[in-house]
C-alpha atoms as a PDB file:
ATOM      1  CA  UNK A   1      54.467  82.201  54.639  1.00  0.00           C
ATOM      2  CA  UNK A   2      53.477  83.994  57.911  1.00  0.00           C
ATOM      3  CA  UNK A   3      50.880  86.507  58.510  1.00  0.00           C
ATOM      4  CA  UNK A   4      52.846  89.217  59.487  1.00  0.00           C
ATOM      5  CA  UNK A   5      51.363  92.635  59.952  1.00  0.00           C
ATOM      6  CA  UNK A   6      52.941  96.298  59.277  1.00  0.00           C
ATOM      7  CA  UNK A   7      53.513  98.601  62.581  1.00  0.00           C
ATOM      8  CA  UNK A   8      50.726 100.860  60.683  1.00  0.00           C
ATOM      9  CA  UNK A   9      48.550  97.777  61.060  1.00  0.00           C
ATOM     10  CA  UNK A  10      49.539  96.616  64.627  1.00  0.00           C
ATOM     11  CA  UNK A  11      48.976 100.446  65.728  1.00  0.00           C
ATOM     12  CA  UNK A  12      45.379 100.043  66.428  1.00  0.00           C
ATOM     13  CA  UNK A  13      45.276  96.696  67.752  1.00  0.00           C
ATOM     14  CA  UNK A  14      48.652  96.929  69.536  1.00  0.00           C
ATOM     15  CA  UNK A  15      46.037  95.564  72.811  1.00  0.00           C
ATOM     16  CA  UNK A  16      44.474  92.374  70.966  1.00  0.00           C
ATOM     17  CA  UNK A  17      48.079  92.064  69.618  1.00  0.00           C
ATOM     18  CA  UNK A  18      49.407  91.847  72.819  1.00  0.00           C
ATOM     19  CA  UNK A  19      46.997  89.571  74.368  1.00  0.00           C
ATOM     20  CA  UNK A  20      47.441  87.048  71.889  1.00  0.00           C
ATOM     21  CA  UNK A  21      51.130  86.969  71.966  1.00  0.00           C
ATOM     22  CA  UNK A  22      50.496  86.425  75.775  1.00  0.00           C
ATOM     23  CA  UNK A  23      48.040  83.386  74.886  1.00  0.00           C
ATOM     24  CA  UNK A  24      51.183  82.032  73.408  1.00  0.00           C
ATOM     25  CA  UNK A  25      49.951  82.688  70.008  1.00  0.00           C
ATOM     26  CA  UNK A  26      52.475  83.679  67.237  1.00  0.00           C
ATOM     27  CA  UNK A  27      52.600  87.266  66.652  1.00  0.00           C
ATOM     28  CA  UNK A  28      54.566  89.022  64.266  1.00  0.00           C
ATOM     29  CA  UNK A  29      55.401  92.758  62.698  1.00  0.00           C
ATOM     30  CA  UNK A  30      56.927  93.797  59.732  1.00  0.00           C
ATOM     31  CA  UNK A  31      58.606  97.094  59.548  1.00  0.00           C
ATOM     32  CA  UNK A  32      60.926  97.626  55.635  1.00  0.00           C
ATOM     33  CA  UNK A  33      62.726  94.412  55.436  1.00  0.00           C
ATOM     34  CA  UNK A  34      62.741  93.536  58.819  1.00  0.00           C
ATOM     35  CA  UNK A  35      60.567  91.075  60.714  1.00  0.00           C
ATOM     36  CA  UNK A  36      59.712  91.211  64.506  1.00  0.00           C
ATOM     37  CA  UNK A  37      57.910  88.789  66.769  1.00  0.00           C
ATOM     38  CA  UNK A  38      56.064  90.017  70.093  1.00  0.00           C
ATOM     39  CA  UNK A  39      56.054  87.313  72.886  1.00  0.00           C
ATOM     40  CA  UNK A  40      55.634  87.490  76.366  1.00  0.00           C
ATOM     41  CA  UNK A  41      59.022  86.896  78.881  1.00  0.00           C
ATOM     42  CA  UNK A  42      58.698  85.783  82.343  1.00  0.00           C
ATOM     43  CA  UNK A  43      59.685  88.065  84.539  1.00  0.00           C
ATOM     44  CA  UNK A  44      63.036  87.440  86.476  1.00  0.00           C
ATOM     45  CA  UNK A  45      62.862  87.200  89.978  1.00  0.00           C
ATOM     46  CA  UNK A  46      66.591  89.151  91.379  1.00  0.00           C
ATOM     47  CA  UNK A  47      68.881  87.087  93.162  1.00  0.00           C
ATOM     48  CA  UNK A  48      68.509  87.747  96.951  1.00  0.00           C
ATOM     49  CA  UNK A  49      71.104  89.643  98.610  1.00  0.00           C
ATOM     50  CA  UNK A  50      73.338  86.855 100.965  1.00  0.00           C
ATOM     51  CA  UNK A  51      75.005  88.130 104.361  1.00  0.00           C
ATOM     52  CA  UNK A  52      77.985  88.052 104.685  1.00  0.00           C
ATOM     53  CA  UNK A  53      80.042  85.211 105.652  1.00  0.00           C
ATOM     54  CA  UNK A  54      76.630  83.068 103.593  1.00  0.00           C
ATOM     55  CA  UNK A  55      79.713  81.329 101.653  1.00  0.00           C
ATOM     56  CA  UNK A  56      81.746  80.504 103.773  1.00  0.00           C
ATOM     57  CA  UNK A  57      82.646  77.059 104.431  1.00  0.00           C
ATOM     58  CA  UNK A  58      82.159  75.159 107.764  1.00  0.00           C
ATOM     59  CA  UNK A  59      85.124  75.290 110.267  1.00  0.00           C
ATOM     60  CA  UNK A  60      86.790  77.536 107.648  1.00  0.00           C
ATOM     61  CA  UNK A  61      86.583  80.891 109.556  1.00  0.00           C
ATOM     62  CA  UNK A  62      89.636  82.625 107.401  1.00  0.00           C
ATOM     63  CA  UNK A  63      88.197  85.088 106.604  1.00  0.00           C
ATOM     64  CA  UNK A  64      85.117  85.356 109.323  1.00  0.00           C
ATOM     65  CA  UNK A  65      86.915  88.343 111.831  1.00  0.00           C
ATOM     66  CA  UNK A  66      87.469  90.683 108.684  1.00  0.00           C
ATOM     67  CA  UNK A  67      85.146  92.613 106.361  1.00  0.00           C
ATOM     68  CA  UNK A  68      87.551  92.721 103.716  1.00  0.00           C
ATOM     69  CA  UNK A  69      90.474  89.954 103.157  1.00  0.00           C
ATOM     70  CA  UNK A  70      93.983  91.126 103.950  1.00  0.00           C
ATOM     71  CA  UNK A  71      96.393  92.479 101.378  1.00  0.00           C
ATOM     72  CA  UNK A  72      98.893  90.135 100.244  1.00  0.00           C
ATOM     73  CA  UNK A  73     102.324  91.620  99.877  1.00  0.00           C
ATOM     74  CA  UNK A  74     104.783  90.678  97.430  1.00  0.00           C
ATOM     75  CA  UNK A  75     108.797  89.293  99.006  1.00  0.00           C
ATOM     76  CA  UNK A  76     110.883  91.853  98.691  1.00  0.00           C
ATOM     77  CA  UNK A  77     112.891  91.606  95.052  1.00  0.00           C
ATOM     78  CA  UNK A  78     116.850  90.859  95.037  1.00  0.00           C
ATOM     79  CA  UNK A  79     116.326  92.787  91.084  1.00  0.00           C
ATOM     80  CA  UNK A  80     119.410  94.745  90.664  1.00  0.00           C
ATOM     81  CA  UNK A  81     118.954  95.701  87.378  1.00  0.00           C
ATOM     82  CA  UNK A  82     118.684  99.420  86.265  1.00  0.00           C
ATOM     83  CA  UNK A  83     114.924  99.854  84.962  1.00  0.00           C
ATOM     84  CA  UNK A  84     114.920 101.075  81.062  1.00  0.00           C
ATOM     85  CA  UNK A  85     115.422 104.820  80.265  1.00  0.00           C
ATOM     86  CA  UNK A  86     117.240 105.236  83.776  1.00  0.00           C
ATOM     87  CA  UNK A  87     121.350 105.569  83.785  1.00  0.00           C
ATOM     88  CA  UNK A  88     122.671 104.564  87.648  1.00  0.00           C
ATOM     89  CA  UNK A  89     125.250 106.950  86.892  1.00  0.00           C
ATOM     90  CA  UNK A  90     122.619 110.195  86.056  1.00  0.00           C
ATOM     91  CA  UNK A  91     119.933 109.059  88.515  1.00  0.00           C
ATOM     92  CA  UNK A  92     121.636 107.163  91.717  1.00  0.00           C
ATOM     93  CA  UNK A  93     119.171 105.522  93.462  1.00  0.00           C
ATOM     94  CA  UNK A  94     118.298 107.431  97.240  1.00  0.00           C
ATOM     95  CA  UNK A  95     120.502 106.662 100.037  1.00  0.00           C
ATOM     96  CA  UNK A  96     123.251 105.576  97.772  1.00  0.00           C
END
């Protein structure tokens, strides 16, 4: 079984605790039925921002003369149909 200590125990040694757990020691807690383990975690390093256009690829310049890409539009629908809870005889469509 492992030596696991109660937070009322780890209180005052919280510092030795901590050092040891960043020996790479085993280091673990108790608190009701639960059991906790203290290690150290490398720090993560952020991913460094990239310029723009850092992507792109060679002799692809698409995109390379505009910030933003360009909005696609849809074709214009040949959808006659009368969409639901609208009557073409109570609502006529504009300019009809």
């Amino acid at each position: 079984m492992l030596k696991a200590l109660t937070v009322s125990e780890a209180k005052p040694k919280l510092g030795s605790l901590l050092d040891k757990a960043g020996n790479g020691q085993s280091v673990y807690l108790r608190r009701k039925e639960r059991l906790y383990r203290i290690e150290l975690v490398a720090e993560i390093e952020p991913i460094p921002a990239r310029p723009f256009g850092y992507f792109n690829i060679e002799g692809d310049d698409q995109w390379s003369h505009s910030p933003t890409p360009p909005v696609l539009a849809l074709p214009p629908s040949n959808d006659t149909r009368t969409p639901v809870g609208h009557s073409p005889l109570q609502n006529p469509p504009a300019g009809h």
